[in-house]
Protein backbone atom coordinates (compact mmCIF):
# COMPACT_ATOMS: atom_id res chain seq x y z
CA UNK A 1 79.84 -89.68 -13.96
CA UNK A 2 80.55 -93.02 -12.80
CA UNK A 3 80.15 -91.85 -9.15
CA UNK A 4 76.66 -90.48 -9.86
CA UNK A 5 75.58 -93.44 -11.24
CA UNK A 6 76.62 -95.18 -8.66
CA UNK A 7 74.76 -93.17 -6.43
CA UNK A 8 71.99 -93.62 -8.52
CA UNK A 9 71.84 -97.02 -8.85
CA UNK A 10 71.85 -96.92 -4.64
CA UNK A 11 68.67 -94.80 -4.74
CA UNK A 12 67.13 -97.19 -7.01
CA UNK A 13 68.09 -100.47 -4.68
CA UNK A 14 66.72 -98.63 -1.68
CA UNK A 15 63.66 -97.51 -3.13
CA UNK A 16 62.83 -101.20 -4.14
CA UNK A 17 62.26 -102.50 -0.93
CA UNK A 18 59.00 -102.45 0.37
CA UNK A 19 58.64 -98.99 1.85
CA UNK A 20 57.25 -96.56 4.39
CA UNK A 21 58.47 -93.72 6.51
CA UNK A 22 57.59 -91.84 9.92
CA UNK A 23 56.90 -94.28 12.93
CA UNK A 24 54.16 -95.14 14.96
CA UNK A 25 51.93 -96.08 12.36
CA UNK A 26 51.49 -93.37 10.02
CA UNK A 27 49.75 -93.26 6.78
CA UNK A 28 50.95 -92.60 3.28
CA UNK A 29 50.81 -88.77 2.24
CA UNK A 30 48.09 -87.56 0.30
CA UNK A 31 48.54 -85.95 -3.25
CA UNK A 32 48.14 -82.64 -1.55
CA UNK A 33 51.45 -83.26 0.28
CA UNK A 34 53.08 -85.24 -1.85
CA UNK A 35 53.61 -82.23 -4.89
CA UNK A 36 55.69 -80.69 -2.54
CA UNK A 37 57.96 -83.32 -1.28
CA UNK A 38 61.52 -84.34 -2.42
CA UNK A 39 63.69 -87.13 -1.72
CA UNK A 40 67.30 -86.19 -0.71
CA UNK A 41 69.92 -88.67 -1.03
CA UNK A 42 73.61 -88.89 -0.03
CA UNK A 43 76.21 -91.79 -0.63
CA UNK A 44 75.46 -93.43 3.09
CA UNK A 45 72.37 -91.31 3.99
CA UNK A 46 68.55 -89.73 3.39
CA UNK A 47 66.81 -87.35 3.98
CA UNK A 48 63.58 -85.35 3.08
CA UNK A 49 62.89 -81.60 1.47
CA UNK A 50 60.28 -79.95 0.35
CA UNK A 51 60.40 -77.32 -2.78
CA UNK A 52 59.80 -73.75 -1.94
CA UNK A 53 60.09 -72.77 -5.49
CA UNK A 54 60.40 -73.94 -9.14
CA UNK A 55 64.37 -74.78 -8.73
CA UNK A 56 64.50 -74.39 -5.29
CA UNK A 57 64.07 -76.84 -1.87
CA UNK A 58 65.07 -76.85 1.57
CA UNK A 59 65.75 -78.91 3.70
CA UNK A 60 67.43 -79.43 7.64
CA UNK A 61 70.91 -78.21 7.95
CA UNK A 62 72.51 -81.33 9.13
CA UNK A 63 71.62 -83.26 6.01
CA UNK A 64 74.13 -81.38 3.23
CA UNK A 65 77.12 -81.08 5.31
CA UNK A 66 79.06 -84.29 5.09
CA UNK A 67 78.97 -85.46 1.01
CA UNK A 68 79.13 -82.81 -1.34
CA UNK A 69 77.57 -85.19 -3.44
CA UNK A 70 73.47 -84.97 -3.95
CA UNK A 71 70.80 -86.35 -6.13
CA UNK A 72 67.22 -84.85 -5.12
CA UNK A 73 64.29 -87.91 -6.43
CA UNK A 74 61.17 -86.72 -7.74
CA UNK A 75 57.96 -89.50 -8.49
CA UNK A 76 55.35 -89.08 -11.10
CA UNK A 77 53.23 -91.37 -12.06
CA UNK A 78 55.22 -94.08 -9.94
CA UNK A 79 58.49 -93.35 -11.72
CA UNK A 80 61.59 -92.32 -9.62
CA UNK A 81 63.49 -88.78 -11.54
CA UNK A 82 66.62 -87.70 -9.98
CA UNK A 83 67.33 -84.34 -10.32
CA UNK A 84 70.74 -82.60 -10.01
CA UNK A 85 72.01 -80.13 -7.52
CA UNK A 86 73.44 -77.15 -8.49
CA UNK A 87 74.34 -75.77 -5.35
CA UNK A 88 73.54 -76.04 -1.55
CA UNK A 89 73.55 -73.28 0.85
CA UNK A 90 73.44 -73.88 4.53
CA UNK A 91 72.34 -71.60 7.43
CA UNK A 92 75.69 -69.42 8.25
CA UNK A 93 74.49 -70.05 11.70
CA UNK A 94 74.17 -74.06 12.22
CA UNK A 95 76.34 -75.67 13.77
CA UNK A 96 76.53 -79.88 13.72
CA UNK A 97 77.66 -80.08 16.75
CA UNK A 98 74.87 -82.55 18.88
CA UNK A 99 75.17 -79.30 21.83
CA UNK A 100 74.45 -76.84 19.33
CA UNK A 101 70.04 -77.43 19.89
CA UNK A 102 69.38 -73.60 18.88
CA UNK A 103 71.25 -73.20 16.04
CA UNK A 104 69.00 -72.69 12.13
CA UNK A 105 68.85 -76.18 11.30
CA UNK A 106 68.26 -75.28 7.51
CA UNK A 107 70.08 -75.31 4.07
CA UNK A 108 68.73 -74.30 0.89
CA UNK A 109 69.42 -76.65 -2.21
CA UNK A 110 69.16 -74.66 -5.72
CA UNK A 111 68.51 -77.49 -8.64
CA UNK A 112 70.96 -77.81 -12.37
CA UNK A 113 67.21 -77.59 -13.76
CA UNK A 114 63.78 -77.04 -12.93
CA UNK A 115 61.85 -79.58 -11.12
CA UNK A 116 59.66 -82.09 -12.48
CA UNK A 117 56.32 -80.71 -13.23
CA UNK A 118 54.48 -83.14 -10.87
CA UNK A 119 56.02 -81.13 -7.98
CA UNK A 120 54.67 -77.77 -6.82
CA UNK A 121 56.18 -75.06 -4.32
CA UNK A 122 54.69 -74.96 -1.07
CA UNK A 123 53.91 -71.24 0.00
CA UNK A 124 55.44 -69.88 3.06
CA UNK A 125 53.08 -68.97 6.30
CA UNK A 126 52.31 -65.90 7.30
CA UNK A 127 52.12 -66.77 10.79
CA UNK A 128 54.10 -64.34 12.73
CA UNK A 129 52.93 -65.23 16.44
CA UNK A 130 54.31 -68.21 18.37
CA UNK A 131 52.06 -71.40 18.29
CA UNK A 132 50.32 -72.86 21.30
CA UNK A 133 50.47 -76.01 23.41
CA UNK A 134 48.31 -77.74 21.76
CA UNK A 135 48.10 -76.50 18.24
CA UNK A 136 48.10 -79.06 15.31
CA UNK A 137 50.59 -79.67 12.58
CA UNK A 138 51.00 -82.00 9.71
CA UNK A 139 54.27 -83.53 9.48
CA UNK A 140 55.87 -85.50 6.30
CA UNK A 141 59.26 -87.44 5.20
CA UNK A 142 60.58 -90.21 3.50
CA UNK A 143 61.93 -91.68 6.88
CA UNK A 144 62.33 -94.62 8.59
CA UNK A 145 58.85 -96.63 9.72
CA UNK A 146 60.58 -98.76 12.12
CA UNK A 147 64.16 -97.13 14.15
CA UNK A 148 66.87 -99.21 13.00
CA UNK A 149 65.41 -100.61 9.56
CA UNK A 150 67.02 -99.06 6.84
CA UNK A 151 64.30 -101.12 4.45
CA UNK A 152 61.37 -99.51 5.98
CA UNK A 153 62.63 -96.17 4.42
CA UNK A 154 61.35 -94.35 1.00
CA UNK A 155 57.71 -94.03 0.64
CA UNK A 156 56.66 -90.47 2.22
CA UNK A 157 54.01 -90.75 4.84
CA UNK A 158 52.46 -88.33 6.91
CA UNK A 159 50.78 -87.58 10.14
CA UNK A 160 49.37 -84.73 12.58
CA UNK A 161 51.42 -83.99 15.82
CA UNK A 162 50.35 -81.15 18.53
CA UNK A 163 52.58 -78.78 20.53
CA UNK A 164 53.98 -79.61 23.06
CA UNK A 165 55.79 -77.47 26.15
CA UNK A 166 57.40 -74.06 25.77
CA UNK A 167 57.21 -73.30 22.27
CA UNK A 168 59.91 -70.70 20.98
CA UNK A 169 60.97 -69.04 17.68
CA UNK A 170 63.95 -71.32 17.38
CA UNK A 171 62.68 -74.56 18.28
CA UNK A 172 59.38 -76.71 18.50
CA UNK A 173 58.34 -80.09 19.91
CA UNK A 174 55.96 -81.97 18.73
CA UNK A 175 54.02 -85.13 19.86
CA UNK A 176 51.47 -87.67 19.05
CA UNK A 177 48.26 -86.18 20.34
CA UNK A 178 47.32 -89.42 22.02
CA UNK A 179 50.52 -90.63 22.92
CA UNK A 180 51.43 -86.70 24.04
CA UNK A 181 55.22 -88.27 24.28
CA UNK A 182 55.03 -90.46 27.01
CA UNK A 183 55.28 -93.53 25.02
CA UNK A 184 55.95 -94.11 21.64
CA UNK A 185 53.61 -93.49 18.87
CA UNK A 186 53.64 -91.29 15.70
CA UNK A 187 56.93 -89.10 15.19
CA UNK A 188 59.35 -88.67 12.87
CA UNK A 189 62.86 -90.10 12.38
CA UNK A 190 65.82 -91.14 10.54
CA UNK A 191 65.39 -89.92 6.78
CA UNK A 192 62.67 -87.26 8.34
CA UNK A 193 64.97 -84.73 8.89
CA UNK A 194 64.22 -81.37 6.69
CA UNK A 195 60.78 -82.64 5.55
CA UNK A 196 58.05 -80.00 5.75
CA UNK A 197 56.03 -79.03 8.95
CA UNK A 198 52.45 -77.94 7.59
CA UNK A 199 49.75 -75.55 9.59
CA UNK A 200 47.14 -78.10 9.52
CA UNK A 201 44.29 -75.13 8.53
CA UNK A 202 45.96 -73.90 5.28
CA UNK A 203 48.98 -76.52 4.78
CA UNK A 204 51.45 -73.41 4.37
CA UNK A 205 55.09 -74.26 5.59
CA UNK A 206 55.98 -73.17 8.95
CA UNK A 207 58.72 -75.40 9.99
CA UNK A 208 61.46 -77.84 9.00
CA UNK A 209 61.99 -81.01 11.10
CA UNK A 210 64.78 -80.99 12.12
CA UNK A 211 65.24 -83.89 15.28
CA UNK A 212 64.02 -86.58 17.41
CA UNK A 213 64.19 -87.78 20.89
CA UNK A 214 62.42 -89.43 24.14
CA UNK A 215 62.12 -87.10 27.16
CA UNK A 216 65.04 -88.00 28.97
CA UNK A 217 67.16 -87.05 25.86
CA UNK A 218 68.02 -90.45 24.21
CA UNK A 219 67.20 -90.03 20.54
CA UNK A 220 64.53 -92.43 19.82
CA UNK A 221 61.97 -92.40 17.49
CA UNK A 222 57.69 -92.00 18.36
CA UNK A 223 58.65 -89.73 21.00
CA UNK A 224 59.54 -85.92 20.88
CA UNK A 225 59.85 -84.18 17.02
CA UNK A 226 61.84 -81.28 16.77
CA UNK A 227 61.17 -78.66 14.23
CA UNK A 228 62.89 -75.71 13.12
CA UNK A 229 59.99 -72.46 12.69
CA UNK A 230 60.83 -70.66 9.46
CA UNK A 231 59.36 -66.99 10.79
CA UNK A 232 62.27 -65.62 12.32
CA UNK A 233 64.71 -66.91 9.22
CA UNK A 234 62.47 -65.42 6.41
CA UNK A 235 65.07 -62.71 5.42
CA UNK A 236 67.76 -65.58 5.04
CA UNK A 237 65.28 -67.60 2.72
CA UNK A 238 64.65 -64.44 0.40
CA UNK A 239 68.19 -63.54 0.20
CA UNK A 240 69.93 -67.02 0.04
CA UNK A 241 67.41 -67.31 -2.43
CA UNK A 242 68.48 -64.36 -4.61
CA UNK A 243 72.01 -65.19 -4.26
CA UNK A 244 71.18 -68.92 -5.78
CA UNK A 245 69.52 -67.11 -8.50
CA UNK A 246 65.86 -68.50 -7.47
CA UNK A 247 62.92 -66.40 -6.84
CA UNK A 248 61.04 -66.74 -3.90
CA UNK A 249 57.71 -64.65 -2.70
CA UNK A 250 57.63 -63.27 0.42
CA UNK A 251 55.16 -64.39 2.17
């Protein structure tokens, strides 16, 4: 117990500072967004989720594998609510390693109780064919604003990225549509990771983000976001779902 309010307390002091997330200027997330949004926190690190249903979020891979210790933060009405975690469930599949680019970036977190009611499930697309360069998404985390300011972390922003080259089932990139990558601009980044990736026409979830870079690999925020497309990992969600004792709806 003393460990968790420890950990607590840590949430607390880093949610005091003056806050904002996602670089490159973006703005704070609307309500719309914001019901579906969680704040995951580790002893030394944080990252974003998003719930999928009542007791259930997910979030990237990479972010539950090294504390077994997690607090998920809810706000309503400007208070803070950390919830407990019952149990987390990572892809079989993903593998931590930095060469490992096409491995499921995605775990599933199941909560000790339901969420607050402030926070609503996001539905799942139904998008089955690839995107195209150029199609819109709407991005969201609790994040860094500025790479390298731990401070500028905690407030969930959002902002709409397009496709960029060679879309697959496995990966995405994304970039700021005026930027398009070449410099910096708006993008996610540290404390992104596992926040949702919204179709912009019907805010359904398609995607987890999942990474960042520039394009000649160095991993820097504003420049290239990397998402994780849910379609081809549907199965695992209703299943790893079941197994967690959540219920999910197809999509």
């Amino acid at each position: 117990m003393a460990g968790a309010a420890g950990l607590l307390a840590a949430v607390l002091m880093l949610l005091s500072f003056p806050a904002a997330a996602l670089v490159g200027g973006a703005k704070p997330a609307d309500r719309a967004i914001a019901r579906h949004v969680v704040l995951i926190v580790a002893e030394r690190s944080l990252c974003t989720g998003v719930a999928i249903a009542s007791d259930l979020a997910l979030t990237a891979g990479h972010c539950v594998l090294s504390s077994g210790r997690y607090r998920l933060v809810t706000f309503e009405g400007g208070r803070r609510n950390a919830k407990n975690v019952a149990a987390v469930a990572p892809h079989p599949q993903f593998a931590s390693r930095a060469d490992a680019a096409d491995s499921p970036d995605l775990a599933l977190i199941k909560l000790a109780r339901d969420p607050a009611p402030s926070l609503s499930p996001v539905p799942l697309s139904d998008r089955r064919a690839l995107p195209s360069v150029g199609d819109r998404f709407i991005v969201a985390g609790f994040g860094l604003a500025a790479q390298g300011d731990q401070r500028s972390a905690g407030q969930l922003r959002a902002a709409t990225l397009t496709v960029t080259d060679r879309p697959s089932s496995q990966q995405l990139s994304l970039v700021d549509p005026q930027k398009l990558g070449e410099t910096a601009g708006l993008g996610v980044c540290n404390g992104d990771s596992g926040g949702p990736v919204l179709d912009e026409h019907d805010r359904t979830l398609f995607g987890i983000v999942s990474w960042t870079t520039r394009p000649d690999g160095e991993p820097l925020c504003g420049f290239v976001s990397g998402i994780t497309p849910l379609a081809r990992y549907r199965h695992w969600l209703l299943e790893t779902a079941t197994k967690l004792g959540s219920s999910l709806s197809a999509p």
